[in-house]
N, C-alpha and C. Protein backbone atom coordinates (compact mmCIF):
# COMPACT_ATOMS: atom_id res chain seq x y z
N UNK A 1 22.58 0.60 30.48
CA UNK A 1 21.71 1.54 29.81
C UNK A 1 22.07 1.52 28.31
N UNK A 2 21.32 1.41 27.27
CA UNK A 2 21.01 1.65 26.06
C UNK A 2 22.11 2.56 25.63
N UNK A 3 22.57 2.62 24.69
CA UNK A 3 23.37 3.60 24.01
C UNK A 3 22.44 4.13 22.85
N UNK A 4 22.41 5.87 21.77
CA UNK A 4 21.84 5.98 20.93
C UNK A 4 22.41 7.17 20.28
N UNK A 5 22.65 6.65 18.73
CA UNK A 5 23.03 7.56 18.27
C UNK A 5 22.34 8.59 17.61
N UNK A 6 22.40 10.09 17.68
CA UNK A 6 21.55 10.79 16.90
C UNK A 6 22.14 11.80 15.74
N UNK A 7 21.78 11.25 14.66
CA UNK A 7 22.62 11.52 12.98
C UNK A 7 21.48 12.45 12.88
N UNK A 8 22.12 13.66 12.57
CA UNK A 8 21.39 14.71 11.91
C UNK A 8 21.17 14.93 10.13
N UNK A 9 20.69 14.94 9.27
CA UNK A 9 20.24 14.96 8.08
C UNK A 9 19.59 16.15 7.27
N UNK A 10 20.48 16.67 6.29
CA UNK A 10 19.30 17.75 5.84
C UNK A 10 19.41 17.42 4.04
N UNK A 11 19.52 18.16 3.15
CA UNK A 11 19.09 17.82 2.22
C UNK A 11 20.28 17.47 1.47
N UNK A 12 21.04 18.63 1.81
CA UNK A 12 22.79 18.08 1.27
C UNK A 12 23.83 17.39 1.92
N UNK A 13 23.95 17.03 3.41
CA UNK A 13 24.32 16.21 3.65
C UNK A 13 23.90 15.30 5.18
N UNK A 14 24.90 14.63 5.76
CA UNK A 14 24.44 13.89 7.15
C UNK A 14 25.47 13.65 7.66
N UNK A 15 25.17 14.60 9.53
CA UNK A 15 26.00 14.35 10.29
C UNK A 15 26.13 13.34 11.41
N UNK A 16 27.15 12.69 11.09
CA UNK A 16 26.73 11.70 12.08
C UNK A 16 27.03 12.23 13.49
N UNK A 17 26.72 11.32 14.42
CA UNK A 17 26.52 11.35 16.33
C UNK A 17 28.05 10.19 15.93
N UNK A 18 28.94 10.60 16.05
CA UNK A 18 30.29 9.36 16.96
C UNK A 18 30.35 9.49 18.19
N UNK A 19 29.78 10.10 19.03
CA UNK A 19 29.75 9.52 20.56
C UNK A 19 28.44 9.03 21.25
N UNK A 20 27.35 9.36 20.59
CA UNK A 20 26.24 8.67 21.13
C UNK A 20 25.71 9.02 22.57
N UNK A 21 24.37 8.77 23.20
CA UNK A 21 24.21 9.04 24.57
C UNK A 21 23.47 8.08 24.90
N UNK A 22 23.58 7.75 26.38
CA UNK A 22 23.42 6.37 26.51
C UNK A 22 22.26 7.01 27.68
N UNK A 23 20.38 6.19 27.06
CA UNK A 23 19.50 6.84 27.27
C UNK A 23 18.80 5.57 28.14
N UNK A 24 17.62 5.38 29.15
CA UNK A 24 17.18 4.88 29.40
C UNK A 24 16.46 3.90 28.61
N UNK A 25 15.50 4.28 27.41
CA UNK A 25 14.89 3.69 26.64
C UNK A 25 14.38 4.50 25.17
N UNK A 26 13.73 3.75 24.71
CA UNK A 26 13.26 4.44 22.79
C UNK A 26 13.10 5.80 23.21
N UNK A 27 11.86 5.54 24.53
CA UNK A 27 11.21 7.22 24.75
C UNK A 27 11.85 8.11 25.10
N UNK A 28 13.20 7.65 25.76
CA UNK A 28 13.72 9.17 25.87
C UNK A 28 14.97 9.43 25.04
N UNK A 29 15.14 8.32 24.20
CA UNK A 29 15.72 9.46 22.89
C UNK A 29 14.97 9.81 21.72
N UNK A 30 13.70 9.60 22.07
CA UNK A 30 12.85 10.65 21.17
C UNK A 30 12.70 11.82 21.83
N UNK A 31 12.64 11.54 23.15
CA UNK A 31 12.47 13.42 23.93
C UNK A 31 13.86 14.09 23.49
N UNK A 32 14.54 12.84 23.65
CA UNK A 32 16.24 13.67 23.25
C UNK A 32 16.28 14.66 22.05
N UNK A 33 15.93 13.56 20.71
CA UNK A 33 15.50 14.25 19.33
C UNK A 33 14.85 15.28 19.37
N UNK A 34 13.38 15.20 19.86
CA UNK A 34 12.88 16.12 19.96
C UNK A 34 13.34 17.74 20.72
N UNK A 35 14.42 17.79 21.74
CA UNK A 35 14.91 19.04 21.80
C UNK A 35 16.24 19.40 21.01
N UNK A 36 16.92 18.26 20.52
CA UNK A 36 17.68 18.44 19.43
C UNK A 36 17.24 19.14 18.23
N UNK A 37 16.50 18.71 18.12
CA UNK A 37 15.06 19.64 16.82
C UNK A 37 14.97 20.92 16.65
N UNK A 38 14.22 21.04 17.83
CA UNK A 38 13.59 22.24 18.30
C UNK A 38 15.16 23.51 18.57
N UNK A 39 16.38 23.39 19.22
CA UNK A 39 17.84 23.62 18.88
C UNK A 39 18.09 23.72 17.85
N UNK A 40 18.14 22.98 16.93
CA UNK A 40 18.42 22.77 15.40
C UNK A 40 17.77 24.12 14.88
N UNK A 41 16.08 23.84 14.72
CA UNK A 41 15.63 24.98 14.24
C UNK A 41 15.22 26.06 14.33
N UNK A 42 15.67 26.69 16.24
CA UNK A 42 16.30 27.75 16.87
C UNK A 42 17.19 28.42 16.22
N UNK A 43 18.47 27.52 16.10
CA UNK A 43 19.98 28.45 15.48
C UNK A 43 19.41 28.60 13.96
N UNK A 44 18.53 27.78 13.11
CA UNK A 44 18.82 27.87 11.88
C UNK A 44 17.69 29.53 12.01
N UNK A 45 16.72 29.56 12.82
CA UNK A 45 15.85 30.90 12.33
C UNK A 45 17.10 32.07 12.75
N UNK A 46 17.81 32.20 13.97
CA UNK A 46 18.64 33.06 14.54
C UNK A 46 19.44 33.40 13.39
N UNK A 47 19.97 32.59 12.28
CA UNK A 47 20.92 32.42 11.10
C UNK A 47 19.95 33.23 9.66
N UNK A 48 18.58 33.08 10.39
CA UNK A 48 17.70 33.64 8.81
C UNK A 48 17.90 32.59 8.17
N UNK A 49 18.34 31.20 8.65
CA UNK A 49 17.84 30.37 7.56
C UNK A 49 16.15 29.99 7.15
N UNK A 50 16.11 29.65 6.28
CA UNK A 50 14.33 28.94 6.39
C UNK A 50 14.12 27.79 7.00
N UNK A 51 13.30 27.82 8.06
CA UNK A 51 13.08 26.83 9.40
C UNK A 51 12.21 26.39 8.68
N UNK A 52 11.33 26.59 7.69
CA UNK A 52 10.40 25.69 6.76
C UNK A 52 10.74 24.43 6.03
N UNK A 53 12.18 24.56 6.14
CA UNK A 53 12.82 22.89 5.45
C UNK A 53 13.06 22.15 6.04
N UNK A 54 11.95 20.62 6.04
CA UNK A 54 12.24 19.71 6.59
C UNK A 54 13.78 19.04 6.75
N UNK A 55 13.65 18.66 7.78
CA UNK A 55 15.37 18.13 8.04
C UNK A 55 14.91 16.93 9.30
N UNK A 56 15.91 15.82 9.43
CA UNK A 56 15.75 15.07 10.05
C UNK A 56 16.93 14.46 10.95
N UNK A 57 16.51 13.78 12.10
CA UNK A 57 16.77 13.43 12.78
C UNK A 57 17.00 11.59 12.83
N UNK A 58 18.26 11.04 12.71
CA UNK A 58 18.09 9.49 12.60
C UNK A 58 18.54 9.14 13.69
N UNK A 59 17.78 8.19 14.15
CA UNK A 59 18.32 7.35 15.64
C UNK A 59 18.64 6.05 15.28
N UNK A 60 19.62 6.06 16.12
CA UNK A 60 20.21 4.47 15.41
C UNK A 60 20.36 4.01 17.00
N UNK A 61 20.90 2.43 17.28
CA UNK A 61 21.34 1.53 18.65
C UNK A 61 22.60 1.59 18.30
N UNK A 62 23.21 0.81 19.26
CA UNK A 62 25.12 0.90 19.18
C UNK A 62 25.59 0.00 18.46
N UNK A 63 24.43 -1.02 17.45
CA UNK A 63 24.36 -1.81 16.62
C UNK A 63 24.67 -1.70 15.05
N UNK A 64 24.07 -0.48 15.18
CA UNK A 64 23.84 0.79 14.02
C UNK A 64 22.52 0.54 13.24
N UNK A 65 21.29 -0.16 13.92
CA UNK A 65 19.91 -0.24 13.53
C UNK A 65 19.74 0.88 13.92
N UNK A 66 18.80 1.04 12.67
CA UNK A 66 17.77 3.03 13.20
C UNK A 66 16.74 2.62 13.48
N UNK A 67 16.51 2.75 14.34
CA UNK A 67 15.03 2.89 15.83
C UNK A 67 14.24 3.90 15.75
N UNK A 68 14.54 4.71 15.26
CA UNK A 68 13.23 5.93 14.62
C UNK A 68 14.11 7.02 14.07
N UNK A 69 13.29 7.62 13.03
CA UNK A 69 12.98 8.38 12.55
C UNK A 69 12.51 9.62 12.47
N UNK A 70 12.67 10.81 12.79
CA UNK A 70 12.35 12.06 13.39
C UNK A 70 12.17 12.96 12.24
N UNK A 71 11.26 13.95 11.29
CA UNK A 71 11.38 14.63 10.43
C UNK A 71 10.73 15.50 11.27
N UNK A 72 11.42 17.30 11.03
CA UNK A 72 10.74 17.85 11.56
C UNK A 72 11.11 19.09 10.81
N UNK A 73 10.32 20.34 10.96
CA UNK A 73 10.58 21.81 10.33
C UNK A 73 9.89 22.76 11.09
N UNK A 74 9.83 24.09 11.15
CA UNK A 74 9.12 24.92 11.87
C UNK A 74 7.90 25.79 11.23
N UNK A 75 6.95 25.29 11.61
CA UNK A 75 5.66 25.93 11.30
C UNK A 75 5.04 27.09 12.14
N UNK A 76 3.99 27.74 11.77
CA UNK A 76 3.38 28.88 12.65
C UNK A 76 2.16 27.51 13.42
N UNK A 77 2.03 28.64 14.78
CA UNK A 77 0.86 27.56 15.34
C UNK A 77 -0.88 28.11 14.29
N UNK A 78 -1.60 26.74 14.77
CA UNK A 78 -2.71 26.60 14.13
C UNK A 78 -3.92 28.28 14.41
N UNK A 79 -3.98 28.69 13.37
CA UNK A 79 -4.90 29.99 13.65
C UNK A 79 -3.56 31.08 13.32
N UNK A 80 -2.86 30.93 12.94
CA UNK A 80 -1.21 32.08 12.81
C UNK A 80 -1.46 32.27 11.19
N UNK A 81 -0.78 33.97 10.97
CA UNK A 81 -0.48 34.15 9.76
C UNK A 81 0.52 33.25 8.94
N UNK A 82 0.20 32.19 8.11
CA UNK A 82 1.86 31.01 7.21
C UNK A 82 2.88 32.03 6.90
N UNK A 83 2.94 33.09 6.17
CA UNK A 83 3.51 34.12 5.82
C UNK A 83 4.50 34.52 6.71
N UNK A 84 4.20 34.23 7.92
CA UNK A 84 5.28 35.46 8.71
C UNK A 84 5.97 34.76 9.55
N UNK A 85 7.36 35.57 10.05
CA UNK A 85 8.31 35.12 10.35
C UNK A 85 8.45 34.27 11.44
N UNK A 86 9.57 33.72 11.96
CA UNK A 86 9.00 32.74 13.29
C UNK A 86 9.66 34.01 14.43
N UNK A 87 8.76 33.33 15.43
CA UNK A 87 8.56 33.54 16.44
C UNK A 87 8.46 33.08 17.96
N UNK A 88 7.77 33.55 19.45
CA UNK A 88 7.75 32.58 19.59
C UNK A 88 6.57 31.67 19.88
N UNK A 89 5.28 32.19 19.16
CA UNK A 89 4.23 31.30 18.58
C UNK A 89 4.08 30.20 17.51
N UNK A 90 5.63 29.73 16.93
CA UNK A 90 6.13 28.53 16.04
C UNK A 90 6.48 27.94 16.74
N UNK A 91 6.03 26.64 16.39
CA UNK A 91 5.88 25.69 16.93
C UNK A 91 6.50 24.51 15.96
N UNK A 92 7.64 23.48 16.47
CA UNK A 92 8.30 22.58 15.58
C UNK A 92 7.55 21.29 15.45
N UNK A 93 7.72 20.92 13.92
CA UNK A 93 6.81 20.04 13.66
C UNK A 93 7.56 18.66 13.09
């Protein structure tokens, strides 16, 4: 099975993954990322940080090629006041 690392990224710095998880294929360490994300910008609203700042997600192989790319931040869903706080009608983007 595939090994993959997932390096977290925000504006000031990047954490890397040194143990990696060893995933079936691409698609499921994008599902991986993707609840890594959605975690990520859980604790940062719980913290009162602003879940509005993009931050990213790098996937790399055990090669250390990056295999995708993940940017994501927390938005209100489509038809929601932008203004107001998250909830749990935000939806990560």
């Amino acid at each position: 099975m595939p090994k993959f690392y997932f390096h977290y990224r925000t504006d000031d710095e990047l954490i890397e993954d040194k143990t990696g998880s060893e995933l079936p294929d691409l698609e499921a360490a994008e599902h991986n990322a993707a609840a890594l994300a959605k975690a990520i910008v859980e604790r940062a609203a719980s913290k009162g940080d602003d879940t509005r700042v993009p931050r990213s997600i790098e996937i790399t192989d055990a090669a250390g090629e990056e295999v995708l790319y993940l940017v994501f931040w927390a938005g209100p869903k489509l038809g929601e006041d932008p203004g107001s706080a998250m909830d749990p009608g935000t939806t990560v983007h």
